[in-house]
Every structure is written in C-alpha cells, then in structure tokens.
PDB file of N, CA and C in Angstrom:
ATOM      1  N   UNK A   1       0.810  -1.194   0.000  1.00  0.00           N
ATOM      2  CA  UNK A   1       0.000   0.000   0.000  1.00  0.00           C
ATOM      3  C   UNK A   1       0.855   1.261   0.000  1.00  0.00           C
ATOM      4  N   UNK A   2       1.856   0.890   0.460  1.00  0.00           N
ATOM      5  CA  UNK A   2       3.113   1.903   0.416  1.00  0.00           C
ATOM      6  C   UNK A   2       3.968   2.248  -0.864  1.00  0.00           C
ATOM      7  N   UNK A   3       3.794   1.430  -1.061  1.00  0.00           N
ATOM      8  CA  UNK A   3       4.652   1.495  -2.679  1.00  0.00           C
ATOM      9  C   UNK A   3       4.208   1.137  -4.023  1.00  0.00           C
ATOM     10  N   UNK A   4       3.483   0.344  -4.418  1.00  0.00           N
ATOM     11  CA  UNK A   4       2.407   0.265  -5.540  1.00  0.00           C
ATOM     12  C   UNK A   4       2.248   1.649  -6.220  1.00  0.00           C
ATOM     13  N   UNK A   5       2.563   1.083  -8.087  1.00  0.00           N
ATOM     14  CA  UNK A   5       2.518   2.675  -8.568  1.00  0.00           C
ATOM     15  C   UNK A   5       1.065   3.472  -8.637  1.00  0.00           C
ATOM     16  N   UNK A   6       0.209   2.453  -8.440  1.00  0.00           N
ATOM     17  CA  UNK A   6      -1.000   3.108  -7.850  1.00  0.00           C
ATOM     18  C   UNK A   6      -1.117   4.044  -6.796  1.00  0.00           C
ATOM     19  N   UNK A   7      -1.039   3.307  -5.752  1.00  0.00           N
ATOM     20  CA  UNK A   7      -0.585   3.790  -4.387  1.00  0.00           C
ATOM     21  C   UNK A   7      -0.256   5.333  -4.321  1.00  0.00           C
ATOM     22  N   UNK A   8       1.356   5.326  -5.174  1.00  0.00           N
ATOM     23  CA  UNK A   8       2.294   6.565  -5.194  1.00  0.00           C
ATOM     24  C   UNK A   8       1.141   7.614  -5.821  1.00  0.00           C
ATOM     25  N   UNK A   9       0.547   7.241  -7.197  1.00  0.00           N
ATOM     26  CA  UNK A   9      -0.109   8.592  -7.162  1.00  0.00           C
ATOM     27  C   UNK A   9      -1.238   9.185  -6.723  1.00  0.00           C
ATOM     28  N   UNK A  10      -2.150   8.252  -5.601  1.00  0.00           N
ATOM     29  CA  UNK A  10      -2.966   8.412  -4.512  1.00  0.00           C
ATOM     30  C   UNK A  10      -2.118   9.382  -3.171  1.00  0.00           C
ATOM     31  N   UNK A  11      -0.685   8.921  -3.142  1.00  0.00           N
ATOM     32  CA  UNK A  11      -0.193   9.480  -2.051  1.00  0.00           C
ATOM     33  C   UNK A  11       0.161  10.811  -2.715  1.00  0.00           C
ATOM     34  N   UNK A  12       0.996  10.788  -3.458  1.00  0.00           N
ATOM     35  CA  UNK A  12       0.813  12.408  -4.081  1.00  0.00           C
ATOM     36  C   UNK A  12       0.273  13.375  -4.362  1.00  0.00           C
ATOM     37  N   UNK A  13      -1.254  13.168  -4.805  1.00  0.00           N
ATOM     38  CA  UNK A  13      -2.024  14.217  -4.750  1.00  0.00           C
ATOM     39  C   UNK A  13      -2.887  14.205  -3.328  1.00  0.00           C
ATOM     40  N   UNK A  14      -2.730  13.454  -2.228  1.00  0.00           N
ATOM     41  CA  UNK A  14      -2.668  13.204  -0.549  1.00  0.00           C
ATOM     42  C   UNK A  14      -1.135  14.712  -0.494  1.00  0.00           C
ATOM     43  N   UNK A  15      -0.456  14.649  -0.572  1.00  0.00           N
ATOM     44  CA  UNK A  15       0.940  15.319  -0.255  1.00  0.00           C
ATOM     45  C   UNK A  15       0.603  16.633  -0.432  1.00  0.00           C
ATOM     46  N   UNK A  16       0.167  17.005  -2.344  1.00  0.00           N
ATOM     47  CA  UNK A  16      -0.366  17.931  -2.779  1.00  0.00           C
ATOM     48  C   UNK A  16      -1.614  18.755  -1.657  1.00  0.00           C
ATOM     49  N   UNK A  17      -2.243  18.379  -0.968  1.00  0.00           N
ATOM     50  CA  UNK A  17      -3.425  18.583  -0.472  1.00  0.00           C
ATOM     51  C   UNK A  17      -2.663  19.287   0.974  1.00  0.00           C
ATOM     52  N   UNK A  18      -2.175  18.569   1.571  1.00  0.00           N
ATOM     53  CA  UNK A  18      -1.300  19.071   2.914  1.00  0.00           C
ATOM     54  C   UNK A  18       0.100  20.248   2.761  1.00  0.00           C
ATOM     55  N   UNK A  19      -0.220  21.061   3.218  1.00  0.00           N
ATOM     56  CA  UNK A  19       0.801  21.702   3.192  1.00  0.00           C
ATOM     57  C   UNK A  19       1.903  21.743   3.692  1.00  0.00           C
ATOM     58  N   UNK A  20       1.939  20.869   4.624  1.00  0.00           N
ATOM     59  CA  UNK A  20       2.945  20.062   5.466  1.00  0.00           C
ATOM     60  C   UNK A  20       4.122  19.304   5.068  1.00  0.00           C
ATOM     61  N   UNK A  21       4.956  18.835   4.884  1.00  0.00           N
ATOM     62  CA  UNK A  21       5.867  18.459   4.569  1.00  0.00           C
ATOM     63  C   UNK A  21       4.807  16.979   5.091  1.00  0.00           C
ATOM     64  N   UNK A  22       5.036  15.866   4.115  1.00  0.00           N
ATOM     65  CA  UNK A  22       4.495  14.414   4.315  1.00  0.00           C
ATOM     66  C   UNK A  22       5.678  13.521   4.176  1.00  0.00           C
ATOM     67  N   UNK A  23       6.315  12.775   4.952  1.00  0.00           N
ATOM     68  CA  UNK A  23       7.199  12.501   4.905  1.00  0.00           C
ATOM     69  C   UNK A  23       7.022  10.983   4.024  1.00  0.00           C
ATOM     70  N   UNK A  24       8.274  10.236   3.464  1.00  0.00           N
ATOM     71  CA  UNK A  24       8.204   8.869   2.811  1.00  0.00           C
ATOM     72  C   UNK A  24       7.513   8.176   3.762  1.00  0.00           C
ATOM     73  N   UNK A  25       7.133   7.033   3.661  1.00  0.00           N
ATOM     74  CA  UNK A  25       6.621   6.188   4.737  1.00  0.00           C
ATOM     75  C   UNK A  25       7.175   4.948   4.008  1.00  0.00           C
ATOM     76  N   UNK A  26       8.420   4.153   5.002  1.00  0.00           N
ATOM     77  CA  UNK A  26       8.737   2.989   4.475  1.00  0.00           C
ATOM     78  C   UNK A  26       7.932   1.709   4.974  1.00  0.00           C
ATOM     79  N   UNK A  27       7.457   2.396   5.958  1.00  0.00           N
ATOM     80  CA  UNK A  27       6.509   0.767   6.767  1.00  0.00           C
ATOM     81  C   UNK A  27       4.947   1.371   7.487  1.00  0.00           C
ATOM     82  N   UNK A  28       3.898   0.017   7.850  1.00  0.00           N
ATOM     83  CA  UNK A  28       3.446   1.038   8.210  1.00  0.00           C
ATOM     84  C   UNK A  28       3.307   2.031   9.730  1.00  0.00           C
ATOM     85  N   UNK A  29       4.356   1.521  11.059  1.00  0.00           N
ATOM     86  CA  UNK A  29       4.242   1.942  11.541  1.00  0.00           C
ATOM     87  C   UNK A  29       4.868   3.318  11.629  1.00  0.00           C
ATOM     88  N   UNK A  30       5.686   3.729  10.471  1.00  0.00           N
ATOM     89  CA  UNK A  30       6.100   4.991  10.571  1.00  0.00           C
ATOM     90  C   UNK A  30       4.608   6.195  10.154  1.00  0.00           C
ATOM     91  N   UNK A  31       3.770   5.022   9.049  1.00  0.00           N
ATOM     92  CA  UNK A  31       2.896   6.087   8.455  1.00  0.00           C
ATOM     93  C   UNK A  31       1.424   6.459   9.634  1.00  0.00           C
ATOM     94  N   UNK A  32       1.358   4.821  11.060  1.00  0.00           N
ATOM     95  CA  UNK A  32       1.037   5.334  12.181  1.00  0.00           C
ATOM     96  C   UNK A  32       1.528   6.245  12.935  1.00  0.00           C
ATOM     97  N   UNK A  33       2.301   6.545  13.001  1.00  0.00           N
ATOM     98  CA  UNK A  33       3.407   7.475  14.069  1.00  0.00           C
ATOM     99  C   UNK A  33       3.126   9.033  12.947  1.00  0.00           C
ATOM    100  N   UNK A  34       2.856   9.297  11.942  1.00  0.00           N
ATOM    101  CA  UNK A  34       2.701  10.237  11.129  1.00  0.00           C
ATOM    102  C   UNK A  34       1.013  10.607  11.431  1.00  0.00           C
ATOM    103  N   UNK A  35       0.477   9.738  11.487  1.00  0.00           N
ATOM    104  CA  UNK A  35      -1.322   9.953  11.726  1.00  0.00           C
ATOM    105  C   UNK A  35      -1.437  10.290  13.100  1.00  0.00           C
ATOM    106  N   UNK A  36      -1.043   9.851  13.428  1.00  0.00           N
ATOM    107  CA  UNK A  36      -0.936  10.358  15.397  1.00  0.00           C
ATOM    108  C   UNK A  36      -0.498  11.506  15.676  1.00  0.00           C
ATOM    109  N   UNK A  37       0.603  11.424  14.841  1.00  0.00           N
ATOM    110  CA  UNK A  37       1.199  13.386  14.992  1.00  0.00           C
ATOM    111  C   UNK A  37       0.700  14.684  14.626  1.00  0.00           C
ATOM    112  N   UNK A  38       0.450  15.569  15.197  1.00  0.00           N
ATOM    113  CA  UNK A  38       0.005  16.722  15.189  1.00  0.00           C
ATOM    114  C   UNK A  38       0.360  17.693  14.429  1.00  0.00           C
ATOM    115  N   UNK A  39       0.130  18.931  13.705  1.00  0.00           N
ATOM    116  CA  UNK A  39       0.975  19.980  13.015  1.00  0.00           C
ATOM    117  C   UNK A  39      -0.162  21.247  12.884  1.00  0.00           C
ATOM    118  N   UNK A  40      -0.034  22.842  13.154  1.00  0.00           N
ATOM    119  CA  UNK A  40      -0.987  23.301  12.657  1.00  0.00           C
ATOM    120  C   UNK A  40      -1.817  23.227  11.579  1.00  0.00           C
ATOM    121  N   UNK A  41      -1.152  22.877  10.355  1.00  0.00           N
ATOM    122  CA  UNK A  41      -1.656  22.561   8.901  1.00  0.00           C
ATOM    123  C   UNK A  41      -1.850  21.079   8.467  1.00  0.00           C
ATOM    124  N   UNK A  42      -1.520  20.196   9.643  1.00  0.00           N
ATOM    125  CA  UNK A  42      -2.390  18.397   9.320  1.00  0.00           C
ATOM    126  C   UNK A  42      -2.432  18.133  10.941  1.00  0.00           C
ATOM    127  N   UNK A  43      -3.533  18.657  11.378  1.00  0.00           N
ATOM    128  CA  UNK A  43      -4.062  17.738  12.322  1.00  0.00           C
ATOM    129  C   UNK A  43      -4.216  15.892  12.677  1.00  0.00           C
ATOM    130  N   UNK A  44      -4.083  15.426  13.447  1.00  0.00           N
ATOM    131  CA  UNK A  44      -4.224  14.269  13.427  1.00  0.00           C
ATOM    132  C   UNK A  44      -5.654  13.615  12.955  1.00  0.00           C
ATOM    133  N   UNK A  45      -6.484  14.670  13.592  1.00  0.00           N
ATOM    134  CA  UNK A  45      -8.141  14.268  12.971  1.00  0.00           C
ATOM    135  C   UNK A  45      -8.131  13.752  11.732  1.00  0.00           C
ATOM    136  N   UNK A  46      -7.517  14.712  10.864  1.00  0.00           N
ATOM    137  CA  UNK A  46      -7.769  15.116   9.420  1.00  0.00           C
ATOM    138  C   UNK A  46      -6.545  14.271   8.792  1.00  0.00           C
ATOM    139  N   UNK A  47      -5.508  13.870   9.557  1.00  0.00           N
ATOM    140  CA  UNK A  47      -4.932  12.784   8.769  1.00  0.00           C
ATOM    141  C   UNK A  47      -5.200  11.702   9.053  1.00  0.00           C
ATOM    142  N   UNK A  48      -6.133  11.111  10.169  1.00  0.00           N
ATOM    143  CA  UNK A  48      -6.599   9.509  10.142  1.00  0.00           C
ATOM    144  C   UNK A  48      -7.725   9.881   9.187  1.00  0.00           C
ATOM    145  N   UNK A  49      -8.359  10.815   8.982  1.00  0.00           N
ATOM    146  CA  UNK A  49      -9.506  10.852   8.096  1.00  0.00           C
ATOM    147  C   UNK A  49      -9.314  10.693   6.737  1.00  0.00           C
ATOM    148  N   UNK A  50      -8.183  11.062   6.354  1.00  0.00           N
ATOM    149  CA  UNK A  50      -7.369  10.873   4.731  1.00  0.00           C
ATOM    150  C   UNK A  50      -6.855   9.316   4.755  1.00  0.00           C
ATOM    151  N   UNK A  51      -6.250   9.029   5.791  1.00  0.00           N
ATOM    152  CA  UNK A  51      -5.760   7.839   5.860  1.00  0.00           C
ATOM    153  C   UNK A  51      -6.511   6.373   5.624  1.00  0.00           C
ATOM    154  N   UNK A  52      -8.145   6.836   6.245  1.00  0.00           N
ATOM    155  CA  UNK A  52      -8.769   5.519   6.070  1.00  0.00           C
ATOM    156  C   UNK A  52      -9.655   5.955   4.613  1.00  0.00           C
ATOM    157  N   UNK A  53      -9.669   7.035   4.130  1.00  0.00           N
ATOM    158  CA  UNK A  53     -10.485   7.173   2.646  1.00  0.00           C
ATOM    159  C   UNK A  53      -9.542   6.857   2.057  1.00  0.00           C
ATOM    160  N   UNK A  54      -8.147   6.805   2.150  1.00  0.00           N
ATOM    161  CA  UNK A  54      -7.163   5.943   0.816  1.00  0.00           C
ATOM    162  C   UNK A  54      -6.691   4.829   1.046  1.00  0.00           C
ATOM    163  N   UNK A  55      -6.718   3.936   2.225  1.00  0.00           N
ATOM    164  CA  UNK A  55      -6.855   2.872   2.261  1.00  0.00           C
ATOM    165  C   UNK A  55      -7.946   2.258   1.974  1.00  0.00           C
ATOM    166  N   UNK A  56      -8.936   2.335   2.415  1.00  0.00           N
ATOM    167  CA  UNK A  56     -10.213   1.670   1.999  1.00  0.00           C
ATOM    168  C   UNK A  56     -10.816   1.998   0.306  1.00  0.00           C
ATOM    169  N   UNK A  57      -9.942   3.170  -0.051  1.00  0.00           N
ATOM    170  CA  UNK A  57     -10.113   2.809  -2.033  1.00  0.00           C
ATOM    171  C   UNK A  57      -8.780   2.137  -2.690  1.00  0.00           C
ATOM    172  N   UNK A  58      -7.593   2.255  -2.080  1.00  0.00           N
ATOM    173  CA  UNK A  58      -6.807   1.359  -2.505  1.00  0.00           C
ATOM    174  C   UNK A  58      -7.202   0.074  -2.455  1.00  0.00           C
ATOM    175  N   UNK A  59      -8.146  -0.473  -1.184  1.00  0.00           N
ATOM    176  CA  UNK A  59      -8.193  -1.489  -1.013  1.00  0.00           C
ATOM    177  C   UNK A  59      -9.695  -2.013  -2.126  1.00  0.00           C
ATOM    178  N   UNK A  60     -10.423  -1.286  -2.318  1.00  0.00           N
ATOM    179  CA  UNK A  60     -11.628  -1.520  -3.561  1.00  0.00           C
ATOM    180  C   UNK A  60     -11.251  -1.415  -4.450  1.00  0.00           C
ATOM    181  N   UNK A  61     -10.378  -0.816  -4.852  1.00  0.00           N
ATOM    182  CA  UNK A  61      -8.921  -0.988  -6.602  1.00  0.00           C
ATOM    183  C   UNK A  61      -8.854  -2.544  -6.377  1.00  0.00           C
ATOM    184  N   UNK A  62      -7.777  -2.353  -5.611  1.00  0.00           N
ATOM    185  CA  UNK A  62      -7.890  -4.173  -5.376  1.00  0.00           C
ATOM    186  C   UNK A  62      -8.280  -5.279  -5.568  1.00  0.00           C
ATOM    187  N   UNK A  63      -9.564  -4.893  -4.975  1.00  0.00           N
ATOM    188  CA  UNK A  63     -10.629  -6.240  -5.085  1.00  0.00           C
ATOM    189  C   UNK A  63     -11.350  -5.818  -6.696  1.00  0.00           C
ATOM    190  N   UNK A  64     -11.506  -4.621  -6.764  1.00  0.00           N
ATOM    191  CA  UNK A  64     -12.346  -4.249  -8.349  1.00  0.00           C
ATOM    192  C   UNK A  64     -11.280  -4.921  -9.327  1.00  0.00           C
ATOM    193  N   UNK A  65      -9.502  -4.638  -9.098  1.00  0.00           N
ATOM    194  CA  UNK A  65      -8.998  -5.770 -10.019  1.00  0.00           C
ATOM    195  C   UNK A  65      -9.373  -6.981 -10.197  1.00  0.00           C
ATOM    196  N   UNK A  66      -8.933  -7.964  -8.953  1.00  0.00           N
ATOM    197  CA  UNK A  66      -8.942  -9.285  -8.577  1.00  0.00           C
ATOM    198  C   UNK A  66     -10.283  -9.472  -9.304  1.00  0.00           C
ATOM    199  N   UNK A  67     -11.693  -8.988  -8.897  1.00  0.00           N
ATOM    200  CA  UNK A  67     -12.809  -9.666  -8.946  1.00  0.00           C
ATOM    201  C   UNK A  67     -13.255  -9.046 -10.543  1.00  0.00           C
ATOM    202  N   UNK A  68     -13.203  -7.842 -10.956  1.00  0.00           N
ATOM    203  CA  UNK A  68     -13.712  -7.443 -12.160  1.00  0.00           C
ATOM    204  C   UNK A  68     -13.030  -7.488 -13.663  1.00  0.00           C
ATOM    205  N   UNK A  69     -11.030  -7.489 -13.593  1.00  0.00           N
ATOM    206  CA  UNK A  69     -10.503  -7.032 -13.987  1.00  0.00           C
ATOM    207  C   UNK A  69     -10.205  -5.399 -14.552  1.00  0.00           C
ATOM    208  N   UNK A  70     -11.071  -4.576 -13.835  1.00  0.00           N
ATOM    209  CA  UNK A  70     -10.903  -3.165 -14.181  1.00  0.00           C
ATOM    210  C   UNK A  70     -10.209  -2.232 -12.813  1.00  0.00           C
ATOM    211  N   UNK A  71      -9.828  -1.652 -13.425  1.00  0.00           N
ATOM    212  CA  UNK A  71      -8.847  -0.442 -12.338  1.00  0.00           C
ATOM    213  C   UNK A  71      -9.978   1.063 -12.724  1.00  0.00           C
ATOM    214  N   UNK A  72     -10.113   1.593 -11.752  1.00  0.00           N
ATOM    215  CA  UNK A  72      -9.914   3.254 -11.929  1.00  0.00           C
ATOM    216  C   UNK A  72      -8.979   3.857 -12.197  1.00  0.00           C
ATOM    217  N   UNK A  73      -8.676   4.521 -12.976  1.00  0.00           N
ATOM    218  CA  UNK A  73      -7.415   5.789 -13.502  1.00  0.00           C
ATOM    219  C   UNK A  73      -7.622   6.358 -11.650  1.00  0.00           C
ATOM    220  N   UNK A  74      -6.190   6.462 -10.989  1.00  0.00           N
ATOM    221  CA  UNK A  74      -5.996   6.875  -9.744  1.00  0.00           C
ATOM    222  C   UNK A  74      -6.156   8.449  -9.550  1.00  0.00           C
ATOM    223  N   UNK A  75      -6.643   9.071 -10.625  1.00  0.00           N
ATOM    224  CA  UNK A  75      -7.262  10.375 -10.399  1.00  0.00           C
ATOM    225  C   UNK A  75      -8.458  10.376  -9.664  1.00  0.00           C
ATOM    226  N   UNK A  76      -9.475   9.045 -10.476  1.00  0.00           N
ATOM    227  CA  UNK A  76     -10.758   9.265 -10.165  1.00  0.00           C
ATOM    228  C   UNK A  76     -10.904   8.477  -9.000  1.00  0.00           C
ATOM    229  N   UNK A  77      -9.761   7.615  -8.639  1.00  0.00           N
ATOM    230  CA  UNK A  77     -10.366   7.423  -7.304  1.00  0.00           C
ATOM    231  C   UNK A  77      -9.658   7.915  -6.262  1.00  0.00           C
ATOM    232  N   UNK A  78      -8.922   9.331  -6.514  1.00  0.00           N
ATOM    233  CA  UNK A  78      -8.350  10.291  -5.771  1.00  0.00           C
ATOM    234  C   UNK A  78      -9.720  11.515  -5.505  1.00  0.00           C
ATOM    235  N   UNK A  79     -10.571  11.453  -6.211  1.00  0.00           N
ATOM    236  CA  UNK A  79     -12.159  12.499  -6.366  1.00  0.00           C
ATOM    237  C   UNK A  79     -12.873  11.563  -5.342  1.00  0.00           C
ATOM    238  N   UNK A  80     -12.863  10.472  -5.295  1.00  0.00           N
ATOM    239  CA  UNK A  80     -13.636   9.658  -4.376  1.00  0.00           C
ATOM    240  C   UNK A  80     -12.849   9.537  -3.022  1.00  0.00           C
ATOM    241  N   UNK A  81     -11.531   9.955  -2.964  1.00  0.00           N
ATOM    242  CA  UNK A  81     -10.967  10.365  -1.433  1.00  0.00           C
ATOM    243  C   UNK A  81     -11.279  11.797  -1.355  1.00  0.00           C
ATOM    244  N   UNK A  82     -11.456  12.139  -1.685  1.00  0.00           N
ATOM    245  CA  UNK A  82     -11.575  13.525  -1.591  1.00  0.00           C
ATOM    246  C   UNK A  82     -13.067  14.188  -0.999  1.00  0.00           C
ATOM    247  N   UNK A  83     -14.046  13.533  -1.901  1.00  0.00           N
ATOM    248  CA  UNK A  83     -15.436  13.373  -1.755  1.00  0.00           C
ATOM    249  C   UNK A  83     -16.036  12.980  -0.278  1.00  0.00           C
ATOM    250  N   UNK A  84     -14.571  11.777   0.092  1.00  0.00           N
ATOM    251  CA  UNK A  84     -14.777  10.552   1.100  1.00  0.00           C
ATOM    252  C   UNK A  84     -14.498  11.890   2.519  1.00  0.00           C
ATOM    253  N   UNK A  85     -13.511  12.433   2.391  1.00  0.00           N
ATOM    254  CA  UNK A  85     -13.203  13.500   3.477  1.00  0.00           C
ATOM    255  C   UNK A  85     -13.647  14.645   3.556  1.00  0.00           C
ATOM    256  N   UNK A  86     -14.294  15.142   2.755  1.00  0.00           N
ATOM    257  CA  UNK A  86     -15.702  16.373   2.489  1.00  0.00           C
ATOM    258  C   UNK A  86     -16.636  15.951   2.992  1.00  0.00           C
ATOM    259  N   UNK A  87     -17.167  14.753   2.365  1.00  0.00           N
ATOM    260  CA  UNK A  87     -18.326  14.183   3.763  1.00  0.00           C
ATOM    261  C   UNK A  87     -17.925  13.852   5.056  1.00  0.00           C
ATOM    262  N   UNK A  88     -17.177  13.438   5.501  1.00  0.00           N
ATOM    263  CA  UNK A  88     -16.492  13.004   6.618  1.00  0.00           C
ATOM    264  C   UNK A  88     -16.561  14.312   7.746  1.00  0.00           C
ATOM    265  N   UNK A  89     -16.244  15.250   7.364  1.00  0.00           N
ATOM    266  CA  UNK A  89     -15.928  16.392   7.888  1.00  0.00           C
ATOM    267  C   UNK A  89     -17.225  17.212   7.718  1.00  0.00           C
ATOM    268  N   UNK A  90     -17.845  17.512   6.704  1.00  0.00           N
ATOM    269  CA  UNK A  90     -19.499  17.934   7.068  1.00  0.00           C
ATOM    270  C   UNK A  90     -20.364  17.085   7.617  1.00  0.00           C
ATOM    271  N   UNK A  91     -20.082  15.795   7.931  1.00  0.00           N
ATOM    272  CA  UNK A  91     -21.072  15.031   8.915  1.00  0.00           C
ATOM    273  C   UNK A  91     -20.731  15.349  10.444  1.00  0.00           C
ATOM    274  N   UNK A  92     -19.776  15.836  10.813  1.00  0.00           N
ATOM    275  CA  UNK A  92     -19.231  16.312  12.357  1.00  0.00           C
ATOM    276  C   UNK A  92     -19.258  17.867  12.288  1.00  0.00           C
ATOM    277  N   UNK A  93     -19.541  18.233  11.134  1.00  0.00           N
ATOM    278  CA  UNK A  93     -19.022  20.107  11.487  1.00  0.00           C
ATOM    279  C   UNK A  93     -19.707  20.997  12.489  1.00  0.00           C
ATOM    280  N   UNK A  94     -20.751  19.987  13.363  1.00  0.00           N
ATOM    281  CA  UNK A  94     -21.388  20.542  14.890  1.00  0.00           C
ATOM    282  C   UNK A  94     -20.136  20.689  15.565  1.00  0.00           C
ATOM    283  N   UNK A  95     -19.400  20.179  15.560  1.00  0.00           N
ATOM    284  CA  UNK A  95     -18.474  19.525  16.566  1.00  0.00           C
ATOM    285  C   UNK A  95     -17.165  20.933  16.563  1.00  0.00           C
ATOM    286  N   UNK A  96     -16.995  21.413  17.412  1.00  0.00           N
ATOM    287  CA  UNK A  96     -16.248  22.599  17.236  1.00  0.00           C
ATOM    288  C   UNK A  96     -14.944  22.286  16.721  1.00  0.00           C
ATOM    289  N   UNK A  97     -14.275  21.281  16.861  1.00  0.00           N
ATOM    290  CA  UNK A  97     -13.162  20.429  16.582  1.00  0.00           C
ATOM    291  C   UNK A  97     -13.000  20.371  14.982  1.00  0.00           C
ATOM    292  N   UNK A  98     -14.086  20.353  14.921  1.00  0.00           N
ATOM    293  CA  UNK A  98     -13.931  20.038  13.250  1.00  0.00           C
ATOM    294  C   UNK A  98     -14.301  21.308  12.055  1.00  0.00           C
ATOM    295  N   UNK A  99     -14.162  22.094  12.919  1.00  0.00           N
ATOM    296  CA  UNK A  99     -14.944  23.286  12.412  1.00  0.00           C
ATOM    297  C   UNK A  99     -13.604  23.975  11.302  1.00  0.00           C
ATOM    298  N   UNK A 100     -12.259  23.659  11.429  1.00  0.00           N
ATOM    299  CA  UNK A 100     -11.174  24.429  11.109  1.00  0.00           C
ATOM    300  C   UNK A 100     -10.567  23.032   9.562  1.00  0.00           C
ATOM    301  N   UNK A 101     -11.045  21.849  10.000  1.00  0.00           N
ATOM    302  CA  UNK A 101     -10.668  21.005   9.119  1.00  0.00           C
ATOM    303  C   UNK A 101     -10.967  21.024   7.583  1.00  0.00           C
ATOM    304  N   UNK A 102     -12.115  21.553   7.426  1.00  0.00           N
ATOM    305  CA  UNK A 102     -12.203  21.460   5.650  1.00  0.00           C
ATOM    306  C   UNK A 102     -11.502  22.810   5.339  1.00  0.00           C
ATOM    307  N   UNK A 103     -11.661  23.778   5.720  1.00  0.00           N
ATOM    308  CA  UNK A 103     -10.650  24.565   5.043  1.00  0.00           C
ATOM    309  C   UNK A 103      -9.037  24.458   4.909  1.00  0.00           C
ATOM    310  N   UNK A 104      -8.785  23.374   6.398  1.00  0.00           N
ATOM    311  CA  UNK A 104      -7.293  22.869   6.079  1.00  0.00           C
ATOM    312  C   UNK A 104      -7.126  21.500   4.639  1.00  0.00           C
ATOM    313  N   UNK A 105      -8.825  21.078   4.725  1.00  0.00           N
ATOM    314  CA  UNK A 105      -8.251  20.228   3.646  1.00  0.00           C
ATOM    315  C   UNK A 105      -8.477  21.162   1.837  1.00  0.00           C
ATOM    316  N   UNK A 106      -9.186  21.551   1.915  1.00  0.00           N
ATOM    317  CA  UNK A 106      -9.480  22.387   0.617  1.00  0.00           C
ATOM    318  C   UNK A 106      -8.598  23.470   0.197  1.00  0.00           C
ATOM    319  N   UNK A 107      -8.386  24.254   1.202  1.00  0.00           N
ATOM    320  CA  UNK A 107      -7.379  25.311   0.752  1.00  0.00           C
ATOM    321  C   UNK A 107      -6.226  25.290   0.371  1.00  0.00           C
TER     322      UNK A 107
END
C-alpha cells in the first residue's frame, strides 16, 4: 500500500493537499506514528480521516482488479478520497473540533 505505482499517485495528490511536509513512509508503523502526529496545517483528525479514505479505495482498486478485472485511472479514485473527506468532515461540522478542518483540507 506503500509502494504500488498506484498507491504513489494516490499518495501524491494526498501530499499535494497538505501543506505540510508528508514525509516517505517505508513501513506502516512509521505512516502510524505520522497519523498520530500533530501539526498546525495536518491535524491528526484530518490525517486519520485521509488515511482511512485511501486505504479503503486502494483497497476496492484491489478487489475491483482481482474480482472485475478493471482499475480506476488513480485520479478518479483520488475524487472519491476527496469526496470521502468532504463528507467526513461535514457530517461532524457541529463539533467545534472540526470546524477548522475542511478549510485545512481544501485550501
């Protein structure tokens, strides 16, 4: 999930999105130790929230290979992470916590 040339350009336009410096991730407990960590411009909220919308479409690439033989072009299922954390974040935006997150992810 780390390295797959799929993967890479899911994580890149992920990189693109944060203004943060995103560091390589060779395993995955470094890319836990990265979701846990804090920064004014990637909250931890907002990076487990990216984290499980691109795992869980890497992981439906996957199975849509294995079981269908078709892939998505990793743009379009970079619109469906994207989509995935826009809803994510307007389903809590009561929540004062979350009130600062879509403009950290959109802007």
């Amino acid at each position: 999930m780390l390295s797959c040339p799929y993967a890479l350009v899911l994580w890149s336009e992920v990189k693109r999105r944060f203004r943060d410096t995103v560091p390589p991730f060779s395993n995955w407990s470094d890319l836990m130790q990265w979701t846990s960590s804090s920064s004014p411009t990637t909250p931890s909220m907002l990076c487990m929230m990216v984290i499980q919308a691109l795992v869980y479409n890497i992981w439906q690439q996957r199975n849509n290979k294995l079981q269908n033989h078709t892939l998505l072009p990793p743009l379009v299922a970079f619109k469906r992470i994207n989509r995935h954390v826009i809803d994510s974040i307007s389903a809590a935006r009561k929540q004062k916590k979350f009130c600062s997150l879509m403009l950290l992810w959109l802007i």
